[in-house]
Structures are given as C-alpha cells and as structure tokens.
PDB file of N, CA and C in Angstrom:
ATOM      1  N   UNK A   1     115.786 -46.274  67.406  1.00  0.00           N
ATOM      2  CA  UNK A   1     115.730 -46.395  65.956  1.00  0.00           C
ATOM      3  C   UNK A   1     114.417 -47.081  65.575  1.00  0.00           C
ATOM      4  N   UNK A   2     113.927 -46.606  64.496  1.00  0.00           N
ATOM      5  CA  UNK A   2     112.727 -46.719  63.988  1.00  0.00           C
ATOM      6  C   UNK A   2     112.533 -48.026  63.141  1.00  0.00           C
ATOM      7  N   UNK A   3     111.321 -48.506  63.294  1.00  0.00           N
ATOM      8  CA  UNK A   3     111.719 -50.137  61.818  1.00  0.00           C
ATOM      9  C   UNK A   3     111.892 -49.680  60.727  1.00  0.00           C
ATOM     10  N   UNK A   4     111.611 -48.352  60.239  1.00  0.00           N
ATOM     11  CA  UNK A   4     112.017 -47.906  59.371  1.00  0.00           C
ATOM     12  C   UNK A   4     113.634 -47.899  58.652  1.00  0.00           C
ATOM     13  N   UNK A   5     113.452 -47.472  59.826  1.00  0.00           N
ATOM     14  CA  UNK A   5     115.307 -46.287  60.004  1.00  0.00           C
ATOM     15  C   UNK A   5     116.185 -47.758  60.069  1.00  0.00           C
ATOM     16  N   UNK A   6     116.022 -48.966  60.508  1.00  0.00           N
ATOM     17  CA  UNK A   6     116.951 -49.944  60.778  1.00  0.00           C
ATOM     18  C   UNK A   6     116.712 -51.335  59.467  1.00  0.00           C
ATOM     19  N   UNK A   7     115.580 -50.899  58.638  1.00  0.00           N
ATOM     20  CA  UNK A   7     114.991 -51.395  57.320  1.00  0.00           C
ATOM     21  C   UNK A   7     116.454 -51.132  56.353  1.00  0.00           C
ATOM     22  N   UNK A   8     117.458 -50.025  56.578  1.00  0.00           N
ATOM     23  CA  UNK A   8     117.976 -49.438  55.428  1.00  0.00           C
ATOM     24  C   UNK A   8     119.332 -49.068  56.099  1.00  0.00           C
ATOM     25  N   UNK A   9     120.347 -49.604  55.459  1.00  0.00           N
ATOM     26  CA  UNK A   9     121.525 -49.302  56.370  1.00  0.00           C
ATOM     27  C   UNK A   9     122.403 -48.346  55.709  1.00  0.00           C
ATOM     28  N   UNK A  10     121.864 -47.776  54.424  1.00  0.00           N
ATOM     29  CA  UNK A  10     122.616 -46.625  53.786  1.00  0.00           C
ATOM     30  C   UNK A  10     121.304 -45.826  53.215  1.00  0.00           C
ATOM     31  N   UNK A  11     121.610 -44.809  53.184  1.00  0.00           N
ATOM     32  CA  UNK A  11     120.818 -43.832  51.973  1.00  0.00           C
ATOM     33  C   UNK A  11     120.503 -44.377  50.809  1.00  0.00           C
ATOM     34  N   UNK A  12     121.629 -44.618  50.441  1.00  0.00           N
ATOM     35  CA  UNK A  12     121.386 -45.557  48.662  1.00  0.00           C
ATOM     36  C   UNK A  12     120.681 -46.390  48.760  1.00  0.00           C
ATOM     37  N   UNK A  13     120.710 -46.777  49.624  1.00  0.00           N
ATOM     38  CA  UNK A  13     119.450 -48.181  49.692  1.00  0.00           C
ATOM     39  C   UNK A  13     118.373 -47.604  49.702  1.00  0.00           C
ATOM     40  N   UNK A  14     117.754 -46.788  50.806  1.00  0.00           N
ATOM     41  CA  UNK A  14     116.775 -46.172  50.985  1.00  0.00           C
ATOM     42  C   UNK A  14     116.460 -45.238  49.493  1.00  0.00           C
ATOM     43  N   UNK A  15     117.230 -44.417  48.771  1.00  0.00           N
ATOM     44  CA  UNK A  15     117.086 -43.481  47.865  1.00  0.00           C
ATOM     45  C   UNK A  15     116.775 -44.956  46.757  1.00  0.00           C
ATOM     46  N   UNK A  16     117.424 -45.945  46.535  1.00  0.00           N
ATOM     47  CA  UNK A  16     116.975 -47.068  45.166  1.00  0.00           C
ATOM     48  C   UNK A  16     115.513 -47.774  45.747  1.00  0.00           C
ATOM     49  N   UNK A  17     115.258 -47.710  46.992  1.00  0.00           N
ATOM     50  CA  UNK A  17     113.924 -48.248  47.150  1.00  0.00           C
ATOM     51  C   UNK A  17     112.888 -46.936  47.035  1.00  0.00           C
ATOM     52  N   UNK A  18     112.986 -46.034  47.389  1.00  0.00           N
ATOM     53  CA  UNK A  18     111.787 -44.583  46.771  1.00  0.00           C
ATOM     54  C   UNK A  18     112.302 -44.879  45.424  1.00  0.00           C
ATOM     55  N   UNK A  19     113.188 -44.997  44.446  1.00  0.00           N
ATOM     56  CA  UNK A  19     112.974 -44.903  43.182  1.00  0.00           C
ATOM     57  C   UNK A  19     112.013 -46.635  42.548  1.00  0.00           C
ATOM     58  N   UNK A  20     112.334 -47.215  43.367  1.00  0.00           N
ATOM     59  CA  UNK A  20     111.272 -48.148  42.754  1.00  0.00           C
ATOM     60  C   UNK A  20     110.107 -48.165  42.948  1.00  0.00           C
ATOM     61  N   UNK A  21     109.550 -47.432  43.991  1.00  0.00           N
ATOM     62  CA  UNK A  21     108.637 -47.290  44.713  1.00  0.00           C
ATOM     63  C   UNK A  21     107.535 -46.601  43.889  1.00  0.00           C
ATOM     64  N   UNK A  22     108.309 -45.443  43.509  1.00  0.00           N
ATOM     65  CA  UNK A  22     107.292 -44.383  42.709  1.00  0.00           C
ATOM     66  C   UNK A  22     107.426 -44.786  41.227  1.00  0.00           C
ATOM     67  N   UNK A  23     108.517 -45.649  41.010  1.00  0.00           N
ATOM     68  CA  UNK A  23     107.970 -46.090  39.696  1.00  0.00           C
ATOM     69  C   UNK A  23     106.926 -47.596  39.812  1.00  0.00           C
ATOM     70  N   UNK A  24     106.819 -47.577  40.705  1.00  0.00           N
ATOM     71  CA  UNK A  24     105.642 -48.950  41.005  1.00  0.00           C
ATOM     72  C   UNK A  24     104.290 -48.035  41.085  1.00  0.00           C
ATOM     73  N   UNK A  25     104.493 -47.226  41.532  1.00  0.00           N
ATOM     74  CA  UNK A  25     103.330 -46.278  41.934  1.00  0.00           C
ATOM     75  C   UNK A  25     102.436 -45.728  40.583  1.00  0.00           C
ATOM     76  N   UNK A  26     103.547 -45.546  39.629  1.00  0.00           N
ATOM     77  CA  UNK A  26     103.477 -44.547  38.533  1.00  0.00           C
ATOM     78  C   UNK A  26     102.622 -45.383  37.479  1.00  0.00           C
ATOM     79  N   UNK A  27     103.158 -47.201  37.749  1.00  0.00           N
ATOM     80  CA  UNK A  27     102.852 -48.225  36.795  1.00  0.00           C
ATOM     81  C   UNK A  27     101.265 -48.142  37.054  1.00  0.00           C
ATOM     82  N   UNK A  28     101.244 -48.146  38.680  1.00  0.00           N
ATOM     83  CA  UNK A  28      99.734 -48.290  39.064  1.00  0.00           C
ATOM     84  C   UNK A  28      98.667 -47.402  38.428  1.00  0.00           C
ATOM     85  N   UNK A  29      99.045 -46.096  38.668  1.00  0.00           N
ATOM     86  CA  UNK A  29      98.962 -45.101  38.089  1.00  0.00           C
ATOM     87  C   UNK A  29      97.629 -45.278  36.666  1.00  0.00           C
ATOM     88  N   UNK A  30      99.310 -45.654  35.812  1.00  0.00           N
ATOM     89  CA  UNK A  30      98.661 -45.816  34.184  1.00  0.00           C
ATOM     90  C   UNK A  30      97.735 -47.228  34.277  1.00  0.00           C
ATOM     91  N   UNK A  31      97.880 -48.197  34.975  1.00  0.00           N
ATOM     92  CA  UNK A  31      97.143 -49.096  34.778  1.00  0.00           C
ATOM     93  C   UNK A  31      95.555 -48.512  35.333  1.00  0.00           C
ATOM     94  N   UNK A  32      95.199 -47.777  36.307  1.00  0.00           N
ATOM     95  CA  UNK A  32      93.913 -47.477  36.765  1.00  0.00           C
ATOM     96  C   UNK A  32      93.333 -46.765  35.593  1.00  0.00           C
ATOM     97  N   UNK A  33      94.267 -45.527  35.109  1.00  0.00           N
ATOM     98  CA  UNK A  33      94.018 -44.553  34.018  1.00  0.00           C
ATOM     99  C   UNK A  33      93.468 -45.656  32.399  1.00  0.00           C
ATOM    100  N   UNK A  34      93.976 -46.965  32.233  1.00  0.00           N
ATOM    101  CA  UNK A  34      93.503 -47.642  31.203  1.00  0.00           C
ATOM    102  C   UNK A  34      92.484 -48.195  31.859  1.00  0.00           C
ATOM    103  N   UNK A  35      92.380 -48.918  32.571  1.00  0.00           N
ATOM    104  CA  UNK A  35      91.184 -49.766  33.072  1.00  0.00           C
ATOM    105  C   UNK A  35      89.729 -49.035  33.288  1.00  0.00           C
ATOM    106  N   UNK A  36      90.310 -47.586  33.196  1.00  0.00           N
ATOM    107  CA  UNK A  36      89.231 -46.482  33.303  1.00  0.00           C
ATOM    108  C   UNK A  36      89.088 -45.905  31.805  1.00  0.00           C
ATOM    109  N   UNK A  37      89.457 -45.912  31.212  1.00  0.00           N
ATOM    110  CA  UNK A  37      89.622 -45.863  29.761  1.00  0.00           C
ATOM    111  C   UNK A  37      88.519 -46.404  29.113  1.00  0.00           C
ATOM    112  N   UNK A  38      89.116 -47.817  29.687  1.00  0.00           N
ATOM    113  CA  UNK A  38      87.969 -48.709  28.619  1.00  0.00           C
ATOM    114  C   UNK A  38      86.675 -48.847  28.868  1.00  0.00           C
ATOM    115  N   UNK A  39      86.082 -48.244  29.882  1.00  0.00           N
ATOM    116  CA  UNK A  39      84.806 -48.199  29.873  1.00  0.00           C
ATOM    117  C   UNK A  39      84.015 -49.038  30.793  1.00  0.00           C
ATOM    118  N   UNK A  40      84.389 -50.647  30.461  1.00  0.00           N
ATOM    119  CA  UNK A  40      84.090 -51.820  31.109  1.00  0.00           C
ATOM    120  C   UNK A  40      84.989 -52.375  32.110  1.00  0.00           C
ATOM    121  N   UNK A  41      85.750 -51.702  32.608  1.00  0.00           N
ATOM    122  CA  UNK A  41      86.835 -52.266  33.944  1.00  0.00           C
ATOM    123  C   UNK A  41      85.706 -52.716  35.472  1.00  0.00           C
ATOM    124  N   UNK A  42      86.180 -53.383  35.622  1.00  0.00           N
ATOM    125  CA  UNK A  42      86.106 -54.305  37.193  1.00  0.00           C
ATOM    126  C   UNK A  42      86.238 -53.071  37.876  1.00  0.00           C
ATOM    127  N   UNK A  43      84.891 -52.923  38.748  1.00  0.00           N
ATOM    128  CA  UNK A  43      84.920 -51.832  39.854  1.00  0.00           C
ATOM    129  C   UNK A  43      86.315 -51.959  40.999  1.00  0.00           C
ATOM    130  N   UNK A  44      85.657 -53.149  41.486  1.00  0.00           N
ATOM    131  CA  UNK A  44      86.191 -53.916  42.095  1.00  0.00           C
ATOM    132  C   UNK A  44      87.906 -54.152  42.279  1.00  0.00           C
ATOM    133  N   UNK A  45      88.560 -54.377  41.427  1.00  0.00           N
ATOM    134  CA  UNK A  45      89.531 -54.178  40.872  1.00  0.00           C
ATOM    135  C   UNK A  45      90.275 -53.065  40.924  1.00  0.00           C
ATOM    136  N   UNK A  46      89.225 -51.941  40.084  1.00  0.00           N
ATOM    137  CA  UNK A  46      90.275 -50.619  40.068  1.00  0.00           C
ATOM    138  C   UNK A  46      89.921 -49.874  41.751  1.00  0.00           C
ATOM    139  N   UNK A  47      89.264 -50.366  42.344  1.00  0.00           N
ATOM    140  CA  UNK A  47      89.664 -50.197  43.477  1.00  0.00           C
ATOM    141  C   UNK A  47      90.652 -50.400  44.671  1.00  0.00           C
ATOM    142  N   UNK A  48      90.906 -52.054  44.379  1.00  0.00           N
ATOM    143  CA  UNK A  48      91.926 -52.433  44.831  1.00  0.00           C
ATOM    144  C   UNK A  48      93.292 -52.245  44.509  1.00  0.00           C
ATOM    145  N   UNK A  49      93.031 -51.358  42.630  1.00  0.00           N
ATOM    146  CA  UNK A  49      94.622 -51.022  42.632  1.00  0.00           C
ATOM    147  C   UNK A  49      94.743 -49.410  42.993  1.00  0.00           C
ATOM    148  N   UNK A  50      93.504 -48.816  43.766  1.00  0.00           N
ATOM    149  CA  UNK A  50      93.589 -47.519  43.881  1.00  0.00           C
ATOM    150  C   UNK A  50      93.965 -47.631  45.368  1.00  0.00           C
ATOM    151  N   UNK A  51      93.848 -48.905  46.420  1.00  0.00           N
ATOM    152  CA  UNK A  51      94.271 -48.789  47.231  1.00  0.00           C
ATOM    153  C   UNK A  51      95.478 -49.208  47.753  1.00  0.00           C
ATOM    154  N   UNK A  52      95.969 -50.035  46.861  1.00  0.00           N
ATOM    155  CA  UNK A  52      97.424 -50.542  46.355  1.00  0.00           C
ATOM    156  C   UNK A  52      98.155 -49.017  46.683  1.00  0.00           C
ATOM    157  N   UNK A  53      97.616 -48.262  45.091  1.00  0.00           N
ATOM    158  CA  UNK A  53      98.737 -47.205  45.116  1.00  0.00           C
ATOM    159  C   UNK A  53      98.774 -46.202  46.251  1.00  0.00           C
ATOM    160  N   UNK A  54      97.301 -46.025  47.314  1.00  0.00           N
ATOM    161  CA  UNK A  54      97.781 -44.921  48.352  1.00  0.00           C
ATOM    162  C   UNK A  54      98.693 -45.427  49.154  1.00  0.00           C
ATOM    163  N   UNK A  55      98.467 -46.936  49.492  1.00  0.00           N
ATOM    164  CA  UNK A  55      99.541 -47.809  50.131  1.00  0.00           C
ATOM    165  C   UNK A  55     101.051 -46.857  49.603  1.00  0.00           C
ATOM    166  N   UNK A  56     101.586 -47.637  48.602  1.00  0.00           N
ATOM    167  CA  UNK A  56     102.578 -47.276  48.402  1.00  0.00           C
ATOM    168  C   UNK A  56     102.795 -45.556  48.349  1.00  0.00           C
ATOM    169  N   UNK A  57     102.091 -44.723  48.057  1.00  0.00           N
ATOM    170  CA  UNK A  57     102.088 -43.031  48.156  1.00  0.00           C
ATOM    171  C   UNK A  57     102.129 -43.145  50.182  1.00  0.00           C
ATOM    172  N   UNK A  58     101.800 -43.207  50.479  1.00  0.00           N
ATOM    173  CA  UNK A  58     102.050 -43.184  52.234  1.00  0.00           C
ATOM    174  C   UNK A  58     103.900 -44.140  52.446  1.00  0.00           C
ATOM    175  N   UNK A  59     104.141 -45.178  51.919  1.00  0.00           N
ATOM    176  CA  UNK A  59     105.350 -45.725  51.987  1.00  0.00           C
ATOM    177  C   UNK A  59     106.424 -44.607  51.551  1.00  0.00           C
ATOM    178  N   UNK A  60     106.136 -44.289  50.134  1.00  0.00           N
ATOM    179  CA  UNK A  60     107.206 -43.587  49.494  1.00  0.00           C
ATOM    180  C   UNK A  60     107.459 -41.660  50.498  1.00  0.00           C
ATOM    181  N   UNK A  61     105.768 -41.618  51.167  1.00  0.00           N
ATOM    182  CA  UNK A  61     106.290 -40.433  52.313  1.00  0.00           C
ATOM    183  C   UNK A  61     106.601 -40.691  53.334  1.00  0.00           C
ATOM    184  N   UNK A  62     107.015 -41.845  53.890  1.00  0.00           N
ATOM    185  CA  UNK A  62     107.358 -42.037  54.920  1.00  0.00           C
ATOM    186  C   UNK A  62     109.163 -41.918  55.093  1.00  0.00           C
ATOM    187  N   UNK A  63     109.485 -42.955  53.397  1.00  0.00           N
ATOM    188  CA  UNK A  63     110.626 -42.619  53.106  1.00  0.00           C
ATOM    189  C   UNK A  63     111.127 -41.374  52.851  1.00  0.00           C
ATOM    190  N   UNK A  64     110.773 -40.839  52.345  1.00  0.00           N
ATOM    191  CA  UNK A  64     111.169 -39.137  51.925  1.00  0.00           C
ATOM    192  C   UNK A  64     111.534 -38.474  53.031  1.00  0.00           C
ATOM    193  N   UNK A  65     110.321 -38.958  54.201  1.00  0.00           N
ATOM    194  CA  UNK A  65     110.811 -38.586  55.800  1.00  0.00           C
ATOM    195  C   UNK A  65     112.001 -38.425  56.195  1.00  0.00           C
ATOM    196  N   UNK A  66     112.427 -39.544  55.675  1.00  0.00           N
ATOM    197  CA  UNK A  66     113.731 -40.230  56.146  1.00  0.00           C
ATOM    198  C   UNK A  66     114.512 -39.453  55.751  1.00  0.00           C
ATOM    199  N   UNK A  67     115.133 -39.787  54.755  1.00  0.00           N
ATOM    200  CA  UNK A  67     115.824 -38.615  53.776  1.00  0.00           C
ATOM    201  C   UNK A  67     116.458 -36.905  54.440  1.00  0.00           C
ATOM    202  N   UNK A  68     115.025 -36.794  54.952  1.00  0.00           N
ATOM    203  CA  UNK A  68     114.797 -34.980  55.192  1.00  0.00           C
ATOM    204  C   UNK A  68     115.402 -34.711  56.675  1.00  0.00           C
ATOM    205  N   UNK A  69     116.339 -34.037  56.952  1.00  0.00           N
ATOM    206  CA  UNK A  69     116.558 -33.814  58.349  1.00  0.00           C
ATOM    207  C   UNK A  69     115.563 -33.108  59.248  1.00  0.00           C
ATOM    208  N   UNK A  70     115.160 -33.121  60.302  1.00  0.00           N
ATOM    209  CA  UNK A  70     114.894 -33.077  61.404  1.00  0.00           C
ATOM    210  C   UNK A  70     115.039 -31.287  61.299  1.00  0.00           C
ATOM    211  N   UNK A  71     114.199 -30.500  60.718  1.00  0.00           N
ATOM    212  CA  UNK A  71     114.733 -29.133  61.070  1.00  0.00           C
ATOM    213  C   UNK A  71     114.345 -28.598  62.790  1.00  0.00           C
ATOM    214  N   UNK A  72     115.208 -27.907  63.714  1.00  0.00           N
ATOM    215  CA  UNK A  72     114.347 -27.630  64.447  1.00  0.00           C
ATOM    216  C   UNK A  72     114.183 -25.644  64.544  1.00  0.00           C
ATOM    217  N   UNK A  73     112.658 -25.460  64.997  1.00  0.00           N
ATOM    218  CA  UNK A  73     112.683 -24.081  64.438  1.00  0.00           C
ATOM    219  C   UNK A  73     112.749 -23.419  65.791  1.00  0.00           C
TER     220      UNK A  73
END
C-alpha cells in the first residue's frame, strides 16, 4: 500500500479532499488571473502562486489515480 492509498481510509475522504483540492486550485487560479490583471503584480509572487497551483494540479492527479481502477488491457 501506497502513502497515498493508506493517507485515506474511505473514498469519501479521498473524493472530499479532491473536492477541496480543486477548489483551492480554482481560488489560485482567480487570484493569479487578478494579480495579472492589474498590471503591477509582484513577479515574484505570481510565480510562486503559479507553482503552488501545479503543486496542487499534480496532487489532485494523483488522487483521481486513486479513484480510477487499474484497467488491465
């Protein structure tokens, strides 16, 4: 078992943490999209929340992993 796989001892758990996940993601999202907006945003900054969010976009596919059975072809 994976640290993943032993992170989450039901689905629901796992399925309420991807839903917070991508709505954390989504927040990040709109915050880069304003900070880019205004013209004068911190390079610096919207970088670190651009690497924030691949962070979490690689988390939330790792989970989805989970989720998905194992097809074999």
């Amino acid at each position: 078992m994976s640290d993943l796989e032993s992170e989450f001892s039901t689905p629901a758990e796992l399925k309420k943490t991807l839903h917070r996940l991508r709505i954390e993601h989504q927040d990040l999202s709109d915050a880069i999209s304003a900070l880019e907006t205004l013209g004068r945003a911190d390079q610096l900054q919207i970088r670190r929340l651009k690497r924030q969010k691949l962070y979490l976009k690689e988390r939330i596919t790792q989970l989805e992993d989970q989720l998905t059975p194992d097809i074999i072809a």
